[in-house]
Protein backbone atom coordinates (compact mmCIF):
# COMPACT_ATOMS: atom_id res chain seq x y z
CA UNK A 1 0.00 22.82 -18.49
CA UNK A 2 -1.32 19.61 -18.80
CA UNK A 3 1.25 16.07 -19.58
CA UNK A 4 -0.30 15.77 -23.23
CA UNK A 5 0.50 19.51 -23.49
CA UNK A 6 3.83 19.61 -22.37
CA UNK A 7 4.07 16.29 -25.17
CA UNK A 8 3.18 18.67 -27.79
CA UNK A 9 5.56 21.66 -26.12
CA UNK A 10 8.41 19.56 -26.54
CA UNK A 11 7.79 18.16 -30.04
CA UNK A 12 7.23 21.85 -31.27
CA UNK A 13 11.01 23.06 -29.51
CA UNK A 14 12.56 20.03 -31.53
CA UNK A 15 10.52 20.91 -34.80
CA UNK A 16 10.67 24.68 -34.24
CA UNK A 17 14.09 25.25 -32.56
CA UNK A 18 16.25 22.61 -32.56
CA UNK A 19 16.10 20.95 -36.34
CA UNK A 20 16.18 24.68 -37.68
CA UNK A 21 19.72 25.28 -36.08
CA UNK A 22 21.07 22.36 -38.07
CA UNK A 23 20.75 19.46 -35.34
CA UNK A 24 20.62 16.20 -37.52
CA UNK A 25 22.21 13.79 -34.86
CA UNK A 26 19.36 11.23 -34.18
CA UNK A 27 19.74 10.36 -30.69
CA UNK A 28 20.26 14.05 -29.22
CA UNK A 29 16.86 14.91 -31.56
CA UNK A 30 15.20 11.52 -29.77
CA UNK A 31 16.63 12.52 -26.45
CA UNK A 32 15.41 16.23 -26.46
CA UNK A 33 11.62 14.78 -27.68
CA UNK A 34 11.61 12.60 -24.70
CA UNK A 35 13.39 14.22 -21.39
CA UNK A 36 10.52 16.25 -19.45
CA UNK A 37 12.75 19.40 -19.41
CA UNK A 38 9.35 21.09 -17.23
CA UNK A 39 10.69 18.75 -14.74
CA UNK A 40 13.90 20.69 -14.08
CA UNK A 41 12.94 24.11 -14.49
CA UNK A 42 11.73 26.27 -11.61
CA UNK A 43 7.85 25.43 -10.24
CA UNK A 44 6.82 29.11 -12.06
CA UNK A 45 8.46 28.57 -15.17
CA UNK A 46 7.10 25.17 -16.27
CA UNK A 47 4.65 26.40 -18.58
CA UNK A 48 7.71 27.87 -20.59
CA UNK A 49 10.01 24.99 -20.34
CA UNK A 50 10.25 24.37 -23.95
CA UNK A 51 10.51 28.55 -24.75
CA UNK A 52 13.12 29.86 -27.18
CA UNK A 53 14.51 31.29 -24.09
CA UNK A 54 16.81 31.15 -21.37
CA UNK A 55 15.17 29.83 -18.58
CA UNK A 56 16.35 32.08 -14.49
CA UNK A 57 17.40 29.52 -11.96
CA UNK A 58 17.99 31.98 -9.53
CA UNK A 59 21.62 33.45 -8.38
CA UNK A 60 21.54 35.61 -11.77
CA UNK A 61 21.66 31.98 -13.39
CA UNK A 62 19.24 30.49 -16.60
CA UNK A 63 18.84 27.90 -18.01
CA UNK A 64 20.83 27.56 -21.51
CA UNK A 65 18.41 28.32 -25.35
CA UNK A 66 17.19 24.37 -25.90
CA UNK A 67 19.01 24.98 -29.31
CA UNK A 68 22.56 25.73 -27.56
CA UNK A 69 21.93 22.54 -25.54
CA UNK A 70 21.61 20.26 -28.44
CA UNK A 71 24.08 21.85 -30.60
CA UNK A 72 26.87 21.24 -27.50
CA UNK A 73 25.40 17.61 -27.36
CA UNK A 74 26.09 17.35 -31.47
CA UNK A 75 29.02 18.53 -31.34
CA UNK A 76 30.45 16.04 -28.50
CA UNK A 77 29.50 13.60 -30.25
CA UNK A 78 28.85 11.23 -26.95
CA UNK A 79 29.64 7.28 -26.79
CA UNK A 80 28.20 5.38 -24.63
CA UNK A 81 31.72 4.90 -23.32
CA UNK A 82 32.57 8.29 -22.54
CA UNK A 83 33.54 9.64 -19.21
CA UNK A 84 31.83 13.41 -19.34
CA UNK A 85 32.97 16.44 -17.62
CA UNK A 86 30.16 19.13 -17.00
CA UNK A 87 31.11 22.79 -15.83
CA UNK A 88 27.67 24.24 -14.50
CA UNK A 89 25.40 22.01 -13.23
CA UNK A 90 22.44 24.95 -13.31
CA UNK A 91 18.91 23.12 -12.68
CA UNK A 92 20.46 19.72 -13.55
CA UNK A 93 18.46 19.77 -17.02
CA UNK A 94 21.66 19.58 -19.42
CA UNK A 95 22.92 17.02 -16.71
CA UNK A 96 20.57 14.62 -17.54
CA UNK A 97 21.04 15.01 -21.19
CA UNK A 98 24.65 13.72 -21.17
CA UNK A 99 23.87 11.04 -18.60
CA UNK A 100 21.62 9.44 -21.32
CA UNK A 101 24.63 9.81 -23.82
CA UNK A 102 27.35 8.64 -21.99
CA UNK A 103 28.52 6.34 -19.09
CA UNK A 104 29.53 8.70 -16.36
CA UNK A 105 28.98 12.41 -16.23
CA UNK A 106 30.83 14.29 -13.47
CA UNK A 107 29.26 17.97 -12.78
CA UNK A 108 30.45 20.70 -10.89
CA UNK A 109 28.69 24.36 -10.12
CA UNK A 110 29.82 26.84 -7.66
CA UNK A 111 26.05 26.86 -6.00
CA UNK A 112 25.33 24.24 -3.14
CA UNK A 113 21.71 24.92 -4.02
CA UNK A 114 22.00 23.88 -7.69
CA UNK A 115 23.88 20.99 -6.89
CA UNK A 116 21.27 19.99 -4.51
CA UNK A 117 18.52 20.93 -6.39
CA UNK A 118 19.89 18.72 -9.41
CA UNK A 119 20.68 15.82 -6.88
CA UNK A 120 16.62 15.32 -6.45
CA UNK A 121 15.77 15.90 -10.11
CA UNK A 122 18.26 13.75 -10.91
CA UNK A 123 17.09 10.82 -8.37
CA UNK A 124 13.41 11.51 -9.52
CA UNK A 125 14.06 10.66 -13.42
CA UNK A 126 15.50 7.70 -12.64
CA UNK A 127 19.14 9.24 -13.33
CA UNK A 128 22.28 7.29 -11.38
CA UNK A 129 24.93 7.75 -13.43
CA UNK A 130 26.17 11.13 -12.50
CA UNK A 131 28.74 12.59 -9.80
CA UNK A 132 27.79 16.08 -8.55
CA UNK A 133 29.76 18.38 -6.60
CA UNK A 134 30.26 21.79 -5.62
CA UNK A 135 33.44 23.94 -6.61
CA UNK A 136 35.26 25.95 -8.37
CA UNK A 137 36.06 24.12 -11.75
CA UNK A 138 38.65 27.13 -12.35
CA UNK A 139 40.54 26.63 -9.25
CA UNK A 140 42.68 23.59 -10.49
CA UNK A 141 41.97 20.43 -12.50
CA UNK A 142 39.37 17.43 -11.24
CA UNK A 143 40.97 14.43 -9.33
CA UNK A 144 37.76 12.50 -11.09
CA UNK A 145 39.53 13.41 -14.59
CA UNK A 146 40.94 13.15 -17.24
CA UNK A 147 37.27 13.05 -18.88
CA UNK A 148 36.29 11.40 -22.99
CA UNK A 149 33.84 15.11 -23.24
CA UNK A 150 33.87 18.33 -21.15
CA UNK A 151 31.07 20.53 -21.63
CA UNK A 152 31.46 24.67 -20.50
CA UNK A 153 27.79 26.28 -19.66
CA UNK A 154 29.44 30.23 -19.47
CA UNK A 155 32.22 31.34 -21.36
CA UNK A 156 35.80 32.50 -21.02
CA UNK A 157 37.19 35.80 -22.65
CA UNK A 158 40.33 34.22 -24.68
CA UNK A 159 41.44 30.63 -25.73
CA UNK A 160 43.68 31.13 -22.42
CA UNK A 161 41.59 30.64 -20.12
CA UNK A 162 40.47 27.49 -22.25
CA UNK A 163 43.77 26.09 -21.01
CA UNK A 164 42.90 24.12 -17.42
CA UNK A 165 39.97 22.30 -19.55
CA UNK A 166 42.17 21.28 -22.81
CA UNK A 167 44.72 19.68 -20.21
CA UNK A 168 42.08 17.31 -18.96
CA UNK A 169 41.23 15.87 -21.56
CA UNK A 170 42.17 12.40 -22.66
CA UNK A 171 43.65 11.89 -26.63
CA UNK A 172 40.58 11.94 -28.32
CA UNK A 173 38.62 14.22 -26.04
CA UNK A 174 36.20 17.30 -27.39
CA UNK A 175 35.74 20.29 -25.22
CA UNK A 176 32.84 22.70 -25.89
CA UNK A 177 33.28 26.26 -25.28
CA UNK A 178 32.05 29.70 -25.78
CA UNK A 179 34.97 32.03 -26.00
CA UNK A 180 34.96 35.62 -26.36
CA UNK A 181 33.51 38.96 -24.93
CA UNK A 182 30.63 40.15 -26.47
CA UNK A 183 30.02 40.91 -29.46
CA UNK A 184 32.69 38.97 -30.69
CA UNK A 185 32.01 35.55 -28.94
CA UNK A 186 31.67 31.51 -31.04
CA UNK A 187 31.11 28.50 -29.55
CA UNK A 188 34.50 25.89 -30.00
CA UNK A 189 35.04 22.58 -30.28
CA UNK A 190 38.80 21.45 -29.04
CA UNK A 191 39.81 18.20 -29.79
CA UNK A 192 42.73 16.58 -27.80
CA UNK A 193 44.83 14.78 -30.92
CA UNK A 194 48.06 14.08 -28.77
CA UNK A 195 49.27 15.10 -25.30
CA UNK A 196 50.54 18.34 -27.02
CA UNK A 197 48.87 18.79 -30.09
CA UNK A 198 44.69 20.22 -30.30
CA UNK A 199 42.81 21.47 -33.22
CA UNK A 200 39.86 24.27 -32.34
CA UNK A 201 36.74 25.14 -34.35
CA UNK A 202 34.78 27.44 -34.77
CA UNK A 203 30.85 25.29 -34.78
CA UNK A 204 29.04 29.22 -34.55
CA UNK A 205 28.96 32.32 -33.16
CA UNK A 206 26.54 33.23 -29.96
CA UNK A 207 26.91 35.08 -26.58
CA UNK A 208 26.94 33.31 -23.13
CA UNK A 209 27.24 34.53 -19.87
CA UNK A 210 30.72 34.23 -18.10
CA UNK A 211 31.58 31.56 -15.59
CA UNK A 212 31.23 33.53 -12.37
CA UNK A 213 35.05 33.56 -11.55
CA UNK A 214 36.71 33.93 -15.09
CA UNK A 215 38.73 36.41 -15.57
CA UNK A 216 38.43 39.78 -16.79
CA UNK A 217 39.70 40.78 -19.69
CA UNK A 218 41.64 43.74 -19.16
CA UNK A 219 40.27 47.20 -20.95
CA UNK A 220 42.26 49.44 -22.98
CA UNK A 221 42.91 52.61 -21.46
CA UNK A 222 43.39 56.04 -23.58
């Protein structure tokens, strides 16, 4: 696909898939019309970069729907202030999204190849404001936190497991998450009011993929 193509792929998602879904925030509908998202997808997928769908990386990975991307952006509501807090690096795509939004974005995936992967996409947009490392964001909370935004690419099963993010938040801070098993699974927006008091929302419902180690709910047996 030629550049003047992949111009009018991305002007068609925001049109076509990301206005439609009720994304009105001006900079995250600027942001999405201007970040090459070909550039982070695999070499063989390029063509469908800007597709209503989600995207393999590899490692039984995608890429998230553009439309779940810039509804999680929306809903953060990102200063140019904010210390971010990114749990799934993936091809580094959604990465460089907050990094535009925010001062500092801090991303973690369990994959040494994503990470590095993301590293050199990262570099080759012109991207310095991000810190990414390879982990377990489930084993225990960040030493880099407490973080203004965190963002969750997979889901958790129950509000539970929701528990390790609230906690590193700062007063103030929004967590987006997709919690549930499916069918019964929304996206939430947790807001940190006090060190003991949050409020949750429900922004819509949708099914995600789990992070790789949360646990599993347990099944009723008859």
């Amino acid at each position: 696909m030629m550049a003047n193509s992949f111009d009018k792929a991305r002007f068609n998602m925001v049109e076509q898939q990301i206005r439609p879904w009720d994304v009105i925030d001006p900079q995250v509908l600027l942001l999405m019309e201007s970040l090459p998202r070909e550039a982070f997808a695999p070499e063989s997928y390029q063509d469908l970069a800007y597709a209503d769908i989600e995207i393999p990386i590899g490692q039984g990975q995608h890429m998230l729907f553009p439309r779940i991307e810039a509804r999680l952006m929306q809903a953060l509501d990102l200063q140019p202030t904010d210390k971010v807090l990114e749990v799934g690096t993936g091809s580094g795509y959604l990465t460089a999204c907050l990094a535009h939004l925010s001062q500092q974005v801090v991303s973690i995936d369990l994959h040494g190849e994503f990470t590095d992967a993301a590293k050199q996409r990262l570099k080759q947009q012109g991207i310095a404001n991000t810190t990414l490392m390879t982990g377990d964001a489930l084993a225990s909370p960040l030493a880099e936190g407490p973080f203004d935004a965190i963002a969750v690419t997979g889901s958790v099963p129950s509000s539970e497991q929701a528990e390790l993010f609230r906690r590193q938040l700062k007063v103030g801070g929004r967590l987006f998450i997709v919690i549930g098993t499916p069918p019964a699974m929304a996206c939430r927006l947790i807001t940190r009011h006090s060190q003991s008091s949050f409020r949750e929302e429900c922004i819509f419902e949708t099914e995600l993929a789990p992070l790789i180690n949360a646990p599993v709910p347990a099944m009723f047996e008859f």
